[in-house]
N, C-alpha and C. Protein backbone atom coordinates (compact mmCIF):
# COMPACT_ATOMS: atom_id res chain seq x y z
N UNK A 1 -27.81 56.33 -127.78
CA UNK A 1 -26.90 57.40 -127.48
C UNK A 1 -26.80 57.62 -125.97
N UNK A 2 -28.03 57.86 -125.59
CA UNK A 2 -28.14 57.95 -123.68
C UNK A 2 -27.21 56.92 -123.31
N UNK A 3 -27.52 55.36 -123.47
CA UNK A 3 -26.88 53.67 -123.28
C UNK A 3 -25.32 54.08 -123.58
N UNK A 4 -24.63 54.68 -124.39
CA UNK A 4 -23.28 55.04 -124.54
C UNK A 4 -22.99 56.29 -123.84
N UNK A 5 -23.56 57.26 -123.45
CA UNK A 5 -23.22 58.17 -122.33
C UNK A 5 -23.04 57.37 -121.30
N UNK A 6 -23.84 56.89 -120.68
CA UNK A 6 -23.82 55.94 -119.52
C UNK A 6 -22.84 55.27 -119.14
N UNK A 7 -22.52 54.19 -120.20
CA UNK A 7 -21.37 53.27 -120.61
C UNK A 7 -20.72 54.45 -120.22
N UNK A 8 -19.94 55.24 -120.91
CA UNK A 8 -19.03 55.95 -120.67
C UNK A 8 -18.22 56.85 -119.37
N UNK A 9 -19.66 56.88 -118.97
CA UNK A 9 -19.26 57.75 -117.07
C UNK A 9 -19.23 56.25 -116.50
N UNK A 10 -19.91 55.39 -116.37
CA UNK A 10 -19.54 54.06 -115.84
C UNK A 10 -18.24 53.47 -115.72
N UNK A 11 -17.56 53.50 -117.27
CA UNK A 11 -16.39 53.32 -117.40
C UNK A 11 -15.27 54.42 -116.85
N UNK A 12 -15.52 55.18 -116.46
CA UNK A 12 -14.84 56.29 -116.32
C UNK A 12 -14.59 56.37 -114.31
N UNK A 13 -15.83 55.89 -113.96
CA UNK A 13 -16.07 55.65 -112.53
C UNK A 13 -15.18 54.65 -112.35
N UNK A 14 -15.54 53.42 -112.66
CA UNK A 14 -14.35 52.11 -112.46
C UNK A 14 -13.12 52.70 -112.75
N UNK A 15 -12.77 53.12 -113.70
CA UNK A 15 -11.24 53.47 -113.91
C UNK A 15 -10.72 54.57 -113.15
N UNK A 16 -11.61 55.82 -112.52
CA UNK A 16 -11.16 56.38 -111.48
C UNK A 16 -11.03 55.38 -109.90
N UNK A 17 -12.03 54.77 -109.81
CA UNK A 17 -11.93 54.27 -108.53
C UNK A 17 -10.79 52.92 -108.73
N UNK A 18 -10.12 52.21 -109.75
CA UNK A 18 -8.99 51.21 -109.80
C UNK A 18 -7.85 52.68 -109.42
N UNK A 19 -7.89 53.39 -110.37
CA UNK A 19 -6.93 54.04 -110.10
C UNK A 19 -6.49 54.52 -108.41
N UNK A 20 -7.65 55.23 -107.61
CA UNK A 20 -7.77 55.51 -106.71
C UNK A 20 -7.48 54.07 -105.75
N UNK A 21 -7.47 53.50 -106.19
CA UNK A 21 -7.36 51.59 -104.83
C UNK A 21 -5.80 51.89 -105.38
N UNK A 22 -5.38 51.98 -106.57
CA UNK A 22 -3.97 51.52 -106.64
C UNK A 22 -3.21 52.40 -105.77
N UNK A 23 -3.65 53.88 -106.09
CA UNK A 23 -2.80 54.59 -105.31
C UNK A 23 -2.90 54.31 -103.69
N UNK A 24 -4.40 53.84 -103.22
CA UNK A 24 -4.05 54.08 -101.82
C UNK A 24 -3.50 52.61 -101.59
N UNK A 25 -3.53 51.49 -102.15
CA UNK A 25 -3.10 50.46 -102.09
C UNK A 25 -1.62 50.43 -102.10
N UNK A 26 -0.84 51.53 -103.17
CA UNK A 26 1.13 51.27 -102.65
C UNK A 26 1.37 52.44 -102.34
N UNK A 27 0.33 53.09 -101.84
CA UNK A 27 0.75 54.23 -100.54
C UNK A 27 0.73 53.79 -99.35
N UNK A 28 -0.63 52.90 -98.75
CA UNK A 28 -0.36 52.23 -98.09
C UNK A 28 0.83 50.95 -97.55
N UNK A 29 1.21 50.25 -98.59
CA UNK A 29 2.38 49.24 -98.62
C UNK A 29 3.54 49.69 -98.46
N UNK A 30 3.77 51.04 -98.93
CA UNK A 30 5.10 51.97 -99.02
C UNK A 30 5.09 52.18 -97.55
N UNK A 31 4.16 52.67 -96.55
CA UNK A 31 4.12 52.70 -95.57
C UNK A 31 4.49 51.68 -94.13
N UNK A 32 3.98 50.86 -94.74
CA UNK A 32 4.24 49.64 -93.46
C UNK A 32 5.69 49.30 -94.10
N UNK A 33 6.09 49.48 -95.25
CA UNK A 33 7.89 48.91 -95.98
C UNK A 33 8.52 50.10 -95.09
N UNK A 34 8.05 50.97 -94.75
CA UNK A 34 9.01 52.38 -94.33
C UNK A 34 8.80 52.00 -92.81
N UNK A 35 7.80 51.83 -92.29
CA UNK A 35 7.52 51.20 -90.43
C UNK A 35 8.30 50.17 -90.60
N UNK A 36 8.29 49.37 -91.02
CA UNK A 36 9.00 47.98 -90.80
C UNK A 36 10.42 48.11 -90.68
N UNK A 37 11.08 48.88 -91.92
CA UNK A 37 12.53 49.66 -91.82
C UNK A 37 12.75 50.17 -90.79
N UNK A 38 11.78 51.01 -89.80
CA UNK A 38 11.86 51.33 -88.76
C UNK A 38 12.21 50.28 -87.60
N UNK A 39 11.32 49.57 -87.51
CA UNK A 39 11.37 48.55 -86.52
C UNK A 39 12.41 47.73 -86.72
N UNK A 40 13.04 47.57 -87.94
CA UNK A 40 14.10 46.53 -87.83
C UNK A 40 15.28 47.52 -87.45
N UNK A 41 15.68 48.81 -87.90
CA UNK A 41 16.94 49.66 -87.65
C UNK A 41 16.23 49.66 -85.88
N UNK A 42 15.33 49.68 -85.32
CA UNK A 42 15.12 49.72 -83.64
C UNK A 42 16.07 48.27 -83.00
N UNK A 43 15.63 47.52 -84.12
CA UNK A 43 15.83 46.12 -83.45
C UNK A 43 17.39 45.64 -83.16
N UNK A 44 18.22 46.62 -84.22
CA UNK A 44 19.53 46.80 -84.05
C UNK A 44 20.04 47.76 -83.35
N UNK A 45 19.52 48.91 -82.68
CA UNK A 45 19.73 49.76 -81.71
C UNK A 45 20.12 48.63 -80.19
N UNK A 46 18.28 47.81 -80.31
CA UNK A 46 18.48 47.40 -78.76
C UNK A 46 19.45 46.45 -78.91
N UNK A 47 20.33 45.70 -80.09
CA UNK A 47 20.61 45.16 -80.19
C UNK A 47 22.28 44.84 -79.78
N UNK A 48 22.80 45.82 -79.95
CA UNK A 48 24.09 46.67 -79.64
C UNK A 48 24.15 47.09 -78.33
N UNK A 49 22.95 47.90 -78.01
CA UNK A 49 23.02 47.95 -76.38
C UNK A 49 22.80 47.10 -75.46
N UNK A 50 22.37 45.33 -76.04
CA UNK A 50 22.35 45.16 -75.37
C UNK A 50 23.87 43.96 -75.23
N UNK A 51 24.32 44.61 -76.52
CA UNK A 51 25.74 43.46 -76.42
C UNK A 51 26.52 44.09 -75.63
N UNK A 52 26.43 45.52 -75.27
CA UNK A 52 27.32 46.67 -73.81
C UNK A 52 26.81 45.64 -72.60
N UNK A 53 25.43 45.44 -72.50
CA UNK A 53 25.22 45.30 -71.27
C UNK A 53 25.98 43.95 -70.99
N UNK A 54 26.16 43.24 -71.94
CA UNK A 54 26.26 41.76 -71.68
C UNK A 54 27.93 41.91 -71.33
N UNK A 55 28.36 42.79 -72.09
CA UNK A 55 30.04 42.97 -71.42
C UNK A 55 30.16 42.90 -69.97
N UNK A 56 29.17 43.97 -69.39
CA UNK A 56 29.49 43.91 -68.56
C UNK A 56 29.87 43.92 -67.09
N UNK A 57 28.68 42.35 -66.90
CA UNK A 57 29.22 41.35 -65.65
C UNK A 57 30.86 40.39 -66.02
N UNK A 58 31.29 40.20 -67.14
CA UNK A 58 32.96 40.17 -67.54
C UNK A 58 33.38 41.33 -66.91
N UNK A 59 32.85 42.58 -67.27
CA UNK A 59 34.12 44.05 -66.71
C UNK A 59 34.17 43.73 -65.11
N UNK A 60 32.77 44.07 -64.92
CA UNK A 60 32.61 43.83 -63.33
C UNK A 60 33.42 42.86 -63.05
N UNK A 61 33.30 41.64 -63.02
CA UNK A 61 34.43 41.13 -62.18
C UNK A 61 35.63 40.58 -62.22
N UNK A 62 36.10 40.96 -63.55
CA UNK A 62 37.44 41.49 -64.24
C UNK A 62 38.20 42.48 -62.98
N UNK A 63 37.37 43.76 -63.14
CA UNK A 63 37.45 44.59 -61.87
C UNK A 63 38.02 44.32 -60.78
N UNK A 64 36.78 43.42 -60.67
CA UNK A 64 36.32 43.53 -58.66
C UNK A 64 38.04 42.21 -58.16
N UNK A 65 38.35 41.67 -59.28
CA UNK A 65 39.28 40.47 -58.96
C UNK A 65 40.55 41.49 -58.75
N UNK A 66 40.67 42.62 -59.04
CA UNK A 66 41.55 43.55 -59.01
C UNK A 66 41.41 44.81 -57.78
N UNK A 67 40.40 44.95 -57.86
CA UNK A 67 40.05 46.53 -57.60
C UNK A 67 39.27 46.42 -56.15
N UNK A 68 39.33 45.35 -55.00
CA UNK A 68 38.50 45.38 -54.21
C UNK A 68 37.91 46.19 -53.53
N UNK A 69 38.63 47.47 -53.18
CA UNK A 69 38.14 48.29 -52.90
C UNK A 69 37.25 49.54 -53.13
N UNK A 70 36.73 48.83 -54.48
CA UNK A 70 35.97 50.14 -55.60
C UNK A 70 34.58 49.33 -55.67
N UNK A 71 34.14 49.26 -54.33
CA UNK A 71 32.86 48.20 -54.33
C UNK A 71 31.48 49.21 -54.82
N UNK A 72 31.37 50.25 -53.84
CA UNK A 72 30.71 51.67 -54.80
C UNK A 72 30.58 51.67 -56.08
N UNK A 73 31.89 51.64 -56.72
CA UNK A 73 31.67 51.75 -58.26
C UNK A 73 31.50 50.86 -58.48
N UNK A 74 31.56 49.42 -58.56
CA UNK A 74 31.52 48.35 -58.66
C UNK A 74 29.71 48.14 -59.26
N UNK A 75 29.52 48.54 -57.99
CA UNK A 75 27.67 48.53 -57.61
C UNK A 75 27.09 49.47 -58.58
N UNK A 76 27.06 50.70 -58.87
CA UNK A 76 26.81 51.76 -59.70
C UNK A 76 27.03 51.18 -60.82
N UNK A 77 27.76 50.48 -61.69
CA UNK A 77 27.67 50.07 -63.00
C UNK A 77 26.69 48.82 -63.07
N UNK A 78 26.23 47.77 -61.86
CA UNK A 78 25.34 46.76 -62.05
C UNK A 78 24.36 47.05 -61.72
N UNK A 79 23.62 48.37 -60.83
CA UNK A 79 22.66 49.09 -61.03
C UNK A 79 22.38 50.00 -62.18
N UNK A 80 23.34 50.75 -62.89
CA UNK A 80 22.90 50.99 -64.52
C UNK A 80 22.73 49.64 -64.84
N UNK A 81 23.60 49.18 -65.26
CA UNK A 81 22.93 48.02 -66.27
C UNK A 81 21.66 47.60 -66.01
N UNK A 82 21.13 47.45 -64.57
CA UNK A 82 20.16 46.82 -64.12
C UNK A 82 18.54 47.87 -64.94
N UNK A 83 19.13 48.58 -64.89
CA UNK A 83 18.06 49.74 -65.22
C UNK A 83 18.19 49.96 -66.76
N UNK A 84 19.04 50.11 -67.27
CA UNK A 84 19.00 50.44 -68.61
C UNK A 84 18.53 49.01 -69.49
N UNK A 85 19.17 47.70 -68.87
CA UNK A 85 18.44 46.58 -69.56
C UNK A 85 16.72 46.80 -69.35
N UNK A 86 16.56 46.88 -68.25
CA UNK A 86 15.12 47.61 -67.92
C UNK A 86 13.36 48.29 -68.70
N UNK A 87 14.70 49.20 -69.61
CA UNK A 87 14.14 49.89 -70.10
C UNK A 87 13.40 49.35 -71.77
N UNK A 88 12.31 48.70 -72.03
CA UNK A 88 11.97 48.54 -73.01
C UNK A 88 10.81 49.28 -73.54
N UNK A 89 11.01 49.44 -75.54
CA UNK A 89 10.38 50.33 -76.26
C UNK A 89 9.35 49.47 -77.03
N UNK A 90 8.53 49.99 -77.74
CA UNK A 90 7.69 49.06 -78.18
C UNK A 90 7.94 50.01 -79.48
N UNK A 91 8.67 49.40 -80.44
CA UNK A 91 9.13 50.43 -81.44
C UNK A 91 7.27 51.06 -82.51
N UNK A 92 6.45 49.85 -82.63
CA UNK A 92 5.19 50.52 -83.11
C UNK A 92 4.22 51.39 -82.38
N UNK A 93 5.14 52.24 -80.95
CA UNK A 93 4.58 52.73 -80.80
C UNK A 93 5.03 53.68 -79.66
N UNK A 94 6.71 54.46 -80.35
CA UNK A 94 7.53 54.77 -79.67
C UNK A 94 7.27 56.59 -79.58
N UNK A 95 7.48 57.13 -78.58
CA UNK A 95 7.70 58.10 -78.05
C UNK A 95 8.33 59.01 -78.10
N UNK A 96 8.84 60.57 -78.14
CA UNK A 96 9.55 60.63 -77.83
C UNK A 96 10.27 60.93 -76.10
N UNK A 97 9.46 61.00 -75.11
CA UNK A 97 9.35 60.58 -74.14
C UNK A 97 10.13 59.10 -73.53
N UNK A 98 9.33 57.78 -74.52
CA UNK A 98 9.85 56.69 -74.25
C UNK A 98 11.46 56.29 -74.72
N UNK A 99 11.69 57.75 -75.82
CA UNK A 99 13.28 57.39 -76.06
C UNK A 99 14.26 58.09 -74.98
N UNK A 100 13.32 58.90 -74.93
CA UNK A 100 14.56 59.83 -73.74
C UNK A 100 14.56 59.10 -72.93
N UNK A 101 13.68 58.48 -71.87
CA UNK A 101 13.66 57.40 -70.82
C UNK A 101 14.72 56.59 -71.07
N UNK A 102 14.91 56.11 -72.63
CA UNK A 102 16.09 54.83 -73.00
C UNK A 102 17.35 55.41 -72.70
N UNK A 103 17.51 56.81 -74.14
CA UNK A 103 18.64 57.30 -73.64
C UNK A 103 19.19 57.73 -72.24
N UNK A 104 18.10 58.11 -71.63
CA UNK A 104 19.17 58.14 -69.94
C UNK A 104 19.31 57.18 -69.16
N UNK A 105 18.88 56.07 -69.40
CA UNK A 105 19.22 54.92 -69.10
C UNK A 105 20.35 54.70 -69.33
N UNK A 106 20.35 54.49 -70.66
CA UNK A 106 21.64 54.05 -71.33
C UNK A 106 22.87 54.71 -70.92
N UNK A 107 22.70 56.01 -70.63
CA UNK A 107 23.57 57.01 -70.54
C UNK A 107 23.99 56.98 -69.04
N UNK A 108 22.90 56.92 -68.07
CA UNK A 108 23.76 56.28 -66.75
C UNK A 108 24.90 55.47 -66.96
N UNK A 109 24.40 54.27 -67.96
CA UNK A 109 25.22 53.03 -68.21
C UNK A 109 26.66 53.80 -68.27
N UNK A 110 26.54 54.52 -69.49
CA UNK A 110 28.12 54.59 -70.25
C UNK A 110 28.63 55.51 -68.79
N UNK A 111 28.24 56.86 -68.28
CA UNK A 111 28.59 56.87 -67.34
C UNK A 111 29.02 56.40 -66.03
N UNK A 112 28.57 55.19 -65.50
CA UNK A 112 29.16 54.35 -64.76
C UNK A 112 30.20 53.76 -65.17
N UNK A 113 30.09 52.77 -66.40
CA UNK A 113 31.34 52.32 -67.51
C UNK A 113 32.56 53.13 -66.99
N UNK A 114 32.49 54.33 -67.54
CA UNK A 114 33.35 55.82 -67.49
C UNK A 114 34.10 56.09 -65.92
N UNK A 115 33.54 55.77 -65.36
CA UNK A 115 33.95 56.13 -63.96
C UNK A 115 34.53 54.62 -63.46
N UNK A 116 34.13 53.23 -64.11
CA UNK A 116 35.06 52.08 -63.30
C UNK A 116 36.11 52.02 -64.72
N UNK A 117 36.28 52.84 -65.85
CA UNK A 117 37.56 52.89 -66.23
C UNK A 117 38.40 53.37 -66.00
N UNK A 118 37.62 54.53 -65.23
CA UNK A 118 38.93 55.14 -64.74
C UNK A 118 39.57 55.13 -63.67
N UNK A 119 38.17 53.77 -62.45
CA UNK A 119 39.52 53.52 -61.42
C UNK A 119 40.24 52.16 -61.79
N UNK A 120 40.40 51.81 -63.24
CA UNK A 120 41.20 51.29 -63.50
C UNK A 120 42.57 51.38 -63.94
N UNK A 121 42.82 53.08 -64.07
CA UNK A 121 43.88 53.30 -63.84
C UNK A 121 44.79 53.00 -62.68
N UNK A 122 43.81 53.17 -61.77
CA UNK A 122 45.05 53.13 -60.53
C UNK A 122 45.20 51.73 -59.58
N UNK A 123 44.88 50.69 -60.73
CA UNK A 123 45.49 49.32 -60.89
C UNK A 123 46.33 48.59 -62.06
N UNK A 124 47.21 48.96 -61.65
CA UNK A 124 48.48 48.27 -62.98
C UNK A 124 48.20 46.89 -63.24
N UNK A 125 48.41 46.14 -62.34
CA UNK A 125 48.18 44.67 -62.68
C UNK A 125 46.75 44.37 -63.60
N UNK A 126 45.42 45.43 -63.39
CA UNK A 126 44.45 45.20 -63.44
C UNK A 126 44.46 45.50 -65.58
N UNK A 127 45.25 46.63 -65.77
CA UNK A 127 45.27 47.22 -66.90
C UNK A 127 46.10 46.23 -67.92
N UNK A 128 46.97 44.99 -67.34
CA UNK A 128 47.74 44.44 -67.83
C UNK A 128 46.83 42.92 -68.02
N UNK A 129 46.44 43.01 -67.67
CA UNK A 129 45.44 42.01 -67.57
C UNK A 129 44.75 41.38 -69.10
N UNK A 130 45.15 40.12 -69.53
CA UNK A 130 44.75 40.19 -70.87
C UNK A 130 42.83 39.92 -70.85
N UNK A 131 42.32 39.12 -70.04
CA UNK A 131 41.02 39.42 -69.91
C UNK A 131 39.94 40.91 -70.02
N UNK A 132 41.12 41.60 -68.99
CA UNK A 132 40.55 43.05 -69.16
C UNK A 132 40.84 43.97 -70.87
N UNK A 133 41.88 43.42 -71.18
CA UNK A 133 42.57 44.11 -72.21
C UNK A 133 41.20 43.68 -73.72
N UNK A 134 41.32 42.34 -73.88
CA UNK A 134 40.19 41.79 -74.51
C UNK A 134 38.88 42.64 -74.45
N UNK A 135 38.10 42.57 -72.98
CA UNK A 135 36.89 43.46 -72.64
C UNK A 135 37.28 44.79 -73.27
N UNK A 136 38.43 45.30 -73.35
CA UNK A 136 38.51 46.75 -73.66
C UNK A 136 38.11 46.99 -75.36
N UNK A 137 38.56 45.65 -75.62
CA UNK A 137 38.62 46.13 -77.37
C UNK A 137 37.05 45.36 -77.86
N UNK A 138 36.61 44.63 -76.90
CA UNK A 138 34.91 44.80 -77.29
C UNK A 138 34.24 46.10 -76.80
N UNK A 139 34.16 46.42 -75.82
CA UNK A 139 33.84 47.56 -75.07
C UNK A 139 33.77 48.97 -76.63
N UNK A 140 35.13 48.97 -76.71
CA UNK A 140 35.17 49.99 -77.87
C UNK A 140 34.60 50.12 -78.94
N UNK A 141 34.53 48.54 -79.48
CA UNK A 141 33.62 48.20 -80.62
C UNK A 141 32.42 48.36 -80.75
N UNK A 142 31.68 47.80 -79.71
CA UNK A 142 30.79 48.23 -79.01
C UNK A 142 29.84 49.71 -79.11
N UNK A 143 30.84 50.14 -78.29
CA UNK A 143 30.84 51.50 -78.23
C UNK A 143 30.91 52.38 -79.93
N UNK A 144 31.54 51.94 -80.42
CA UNK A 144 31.22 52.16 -82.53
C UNK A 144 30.13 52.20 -82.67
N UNK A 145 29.83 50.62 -82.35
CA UNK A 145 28.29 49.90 -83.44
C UNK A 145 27.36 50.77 -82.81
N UNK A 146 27.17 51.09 -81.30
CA UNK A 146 25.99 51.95 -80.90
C UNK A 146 26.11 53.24 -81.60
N UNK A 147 26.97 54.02 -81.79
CA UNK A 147 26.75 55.36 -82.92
C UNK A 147 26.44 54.45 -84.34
N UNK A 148 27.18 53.89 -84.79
CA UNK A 148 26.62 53.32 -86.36
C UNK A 148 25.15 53.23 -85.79
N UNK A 149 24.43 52.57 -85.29
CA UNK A 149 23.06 51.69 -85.75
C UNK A 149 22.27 52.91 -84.81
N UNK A 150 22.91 53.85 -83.94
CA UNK A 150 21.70 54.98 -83.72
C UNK A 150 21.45 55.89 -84.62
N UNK A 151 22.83 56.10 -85.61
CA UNK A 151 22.40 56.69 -86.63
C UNK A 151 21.55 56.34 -88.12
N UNK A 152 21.70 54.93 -88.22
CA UNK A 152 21.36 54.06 -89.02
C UNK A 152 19.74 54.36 -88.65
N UNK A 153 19.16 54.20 -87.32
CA UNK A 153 18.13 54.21 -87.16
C UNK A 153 17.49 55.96 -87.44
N UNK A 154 18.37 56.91 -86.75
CA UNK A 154 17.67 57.88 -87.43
C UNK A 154 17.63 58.52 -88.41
N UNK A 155 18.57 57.51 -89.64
CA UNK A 155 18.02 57.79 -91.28
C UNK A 155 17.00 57.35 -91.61
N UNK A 156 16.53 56.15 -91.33
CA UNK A 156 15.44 55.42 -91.16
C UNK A 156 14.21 56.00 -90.86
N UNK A 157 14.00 56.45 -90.12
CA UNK A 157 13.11 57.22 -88.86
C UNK A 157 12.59 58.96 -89.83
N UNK A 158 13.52 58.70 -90.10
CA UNK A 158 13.92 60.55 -90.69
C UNK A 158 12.89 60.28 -92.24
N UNK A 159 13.65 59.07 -93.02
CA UNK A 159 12.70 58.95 -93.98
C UNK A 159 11.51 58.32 -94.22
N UNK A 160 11.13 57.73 -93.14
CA UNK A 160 9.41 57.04 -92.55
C UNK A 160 8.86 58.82 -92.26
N UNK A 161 9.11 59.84 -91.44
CA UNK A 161 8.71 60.43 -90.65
C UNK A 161 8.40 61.55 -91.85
N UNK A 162 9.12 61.35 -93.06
CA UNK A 162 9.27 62.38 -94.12
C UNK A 162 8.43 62.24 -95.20
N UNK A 163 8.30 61.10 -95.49
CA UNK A 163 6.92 59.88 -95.99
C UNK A 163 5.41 60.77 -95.60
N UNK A 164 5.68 59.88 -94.05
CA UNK A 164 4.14 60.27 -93.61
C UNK A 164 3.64 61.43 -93.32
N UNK A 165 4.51 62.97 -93.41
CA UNK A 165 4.04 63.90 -93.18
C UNK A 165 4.04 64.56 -94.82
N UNK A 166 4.15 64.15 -95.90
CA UNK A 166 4.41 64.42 -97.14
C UNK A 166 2.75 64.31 -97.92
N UNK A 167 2.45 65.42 -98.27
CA UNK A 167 1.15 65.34 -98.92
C UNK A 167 1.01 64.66 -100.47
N UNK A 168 0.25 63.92 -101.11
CA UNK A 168 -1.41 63.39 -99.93
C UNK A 168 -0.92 62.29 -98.97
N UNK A 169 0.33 61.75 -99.10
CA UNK A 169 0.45 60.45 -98.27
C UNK A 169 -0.23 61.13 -96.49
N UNK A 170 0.25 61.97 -96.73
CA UNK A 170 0.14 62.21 -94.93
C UNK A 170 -1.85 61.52 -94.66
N UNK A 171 -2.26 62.34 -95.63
CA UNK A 171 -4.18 61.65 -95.41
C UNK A 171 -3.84 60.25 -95.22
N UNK A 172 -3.38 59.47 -95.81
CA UNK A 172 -3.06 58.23 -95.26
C UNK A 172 -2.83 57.86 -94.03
N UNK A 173 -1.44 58.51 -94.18
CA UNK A 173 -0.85 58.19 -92.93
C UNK A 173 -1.80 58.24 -91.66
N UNK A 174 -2.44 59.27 -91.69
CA UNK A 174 -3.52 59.93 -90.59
C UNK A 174 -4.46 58.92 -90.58
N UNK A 175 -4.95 58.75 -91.75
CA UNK A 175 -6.27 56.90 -91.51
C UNK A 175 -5.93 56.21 -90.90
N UNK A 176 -4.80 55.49 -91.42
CA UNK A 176 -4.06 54.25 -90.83
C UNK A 176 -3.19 54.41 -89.68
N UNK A 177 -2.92 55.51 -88.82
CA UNK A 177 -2.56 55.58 -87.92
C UNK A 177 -1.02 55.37 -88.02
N UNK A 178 -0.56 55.97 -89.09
CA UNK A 178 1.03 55.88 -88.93
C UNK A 178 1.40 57.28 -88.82
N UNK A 179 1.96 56.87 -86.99
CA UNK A 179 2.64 58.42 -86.50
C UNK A 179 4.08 58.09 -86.85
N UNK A 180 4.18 59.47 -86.42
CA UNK A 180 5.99 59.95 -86.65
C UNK A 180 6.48 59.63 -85.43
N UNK A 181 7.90 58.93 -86.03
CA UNK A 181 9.00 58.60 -85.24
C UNK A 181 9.53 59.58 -84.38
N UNK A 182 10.31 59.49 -83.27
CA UNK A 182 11.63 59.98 -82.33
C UNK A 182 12.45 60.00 -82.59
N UNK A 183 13.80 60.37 -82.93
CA UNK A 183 15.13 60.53 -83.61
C UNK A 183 16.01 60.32 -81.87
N UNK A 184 17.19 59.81 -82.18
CA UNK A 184 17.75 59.74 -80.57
C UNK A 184 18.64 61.51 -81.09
N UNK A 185 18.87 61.96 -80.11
CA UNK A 185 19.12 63.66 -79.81
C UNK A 185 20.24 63.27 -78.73
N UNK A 186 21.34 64.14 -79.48
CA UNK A 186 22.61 64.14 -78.22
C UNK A 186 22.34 64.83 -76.93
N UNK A 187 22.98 64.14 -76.14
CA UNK A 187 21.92 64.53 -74.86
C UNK A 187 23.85 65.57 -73.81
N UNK A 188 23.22 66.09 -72.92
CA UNK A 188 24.65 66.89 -72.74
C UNK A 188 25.70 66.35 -72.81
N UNK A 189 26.92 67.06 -72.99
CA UNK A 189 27.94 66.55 -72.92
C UNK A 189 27.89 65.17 -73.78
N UNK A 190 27.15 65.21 -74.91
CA UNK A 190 28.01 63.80 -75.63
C UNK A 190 28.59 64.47 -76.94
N UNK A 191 28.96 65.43 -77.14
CA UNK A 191 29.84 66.06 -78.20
C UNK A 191 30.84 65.01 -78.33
N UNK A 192 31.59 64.42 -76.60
CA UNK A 192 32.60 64.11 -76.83
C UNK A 192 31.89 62.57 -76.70
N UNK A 193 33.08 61.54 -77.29
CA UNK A 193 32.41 59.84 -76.59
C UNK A 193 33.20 59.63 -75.11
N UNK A 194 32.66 58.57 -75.47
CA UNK A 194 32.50 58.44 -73.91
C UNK A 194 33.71 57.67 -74.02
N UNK A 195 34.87 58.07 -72.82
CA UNK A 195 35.84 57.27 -72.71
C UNK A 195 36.09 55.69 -72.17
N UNK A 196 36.81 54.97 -73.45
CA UNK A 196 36.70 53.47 -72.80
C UNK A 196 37.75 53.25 -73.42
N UNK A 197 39.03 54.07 -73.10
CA UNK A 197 40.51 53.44 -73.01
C UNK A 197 40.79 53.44 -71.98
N UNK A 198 41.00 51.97 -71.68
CA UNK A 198 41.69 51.38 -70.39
C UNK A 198 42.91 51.92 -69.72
N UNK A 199 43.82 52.55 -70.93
CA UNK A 199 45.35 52.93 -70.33
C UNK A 199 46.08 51.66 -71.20
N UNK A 200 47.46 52.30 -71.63
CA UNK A 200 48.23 51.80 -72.07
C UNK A 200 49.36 51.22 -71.01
């Protein structure tokens, strides 16, 4: 009788502690599937920004073949770029500090952008220009995919970050060292987008 009590809490131990591995076993897995989602929606953030940057040494001297005298602005958009390419995140182990750093990077960028479109108004030949005209309708696209995939990333982010602060997962989370994400945050004045029509 004792020999079958025994048996019985024995059996009862193993089957709590399988149970207990399973749970922390696809709590854990659920976790790195939800980081990883993270890191790949990051990987399409930098990914987009960095197809802006690659526009543009094309804008620049699209421009400059037009616009010689806008050497200032000229310079100000290849110093953003210079800086905002610059700026890299290490998404397993991002900030929110290290995003704001990105976003004002980035945001110089579109601001410079912004300011040599608009001394492209006051070159006709420059606006007629099918090279430039082309750059305009990547530029814009562009300019799309970076709202799609920043938001893409902070659904992502939102439901990793919602995960790991969610009880009991969060005890997990806290072992294994999975912190909460940064969300990108409209930063002033971006209610509106950023203008990148060339002129008709």
């Amino acid at each position: 009788m004792k020999n079958k009590g025994c048996l019985l809490t024995v059996l009862a131990l193993v089957l709590v502690a399988a149970m207990l591995f399973g749970w922390v076993k696809g709590t854990y897995n659920g976790l790195v599937k939800s980081q990883e989602n993270v890191n790949a929606a990051w990987a399409q953030v930098e990914n987009v920004y960095q197809r802006r940057a690659d526009l543009v040494p094309n804008l620049v001297a699209t421009v400059k073949g037009y616009a010689q005298h806008e050497q200032q602005t000229l310079e100000a958009v290849i110093n953003a770029r210079a800086a905002a390419t610059s700026v890299k995140i290490d998404p397993s182990n991002m900030t929110d500090t290290d995003l704001k750093k990105f976003q004002d990077a980035q945001g110089e960028l579109a601001g410079a952008l912004s300011r040599l479109i608009a001394v492209s108004e006051s070159y006709p030949e420059l606006k007629a220009n099918q090279n430039f005209l082309e750059l305009q309708s990547q530029l814009e696209g562009t300019e799309n995919r970076i709202t799609v995939e920043r938001q893409k990333f902070n659904d992502v982010a939102r439901a990793y970050n919602t995960e790991v602060r969610t009880f009991p997962t969060v005890i997990l989370a806290s072992i294994f060292g999975f912190d909460k994400r940064p969300y990108f945050e409209s930063q002033a004045g971006a209610d509106k987008a950023p203008k990148v029509d060339f002129g008709a």
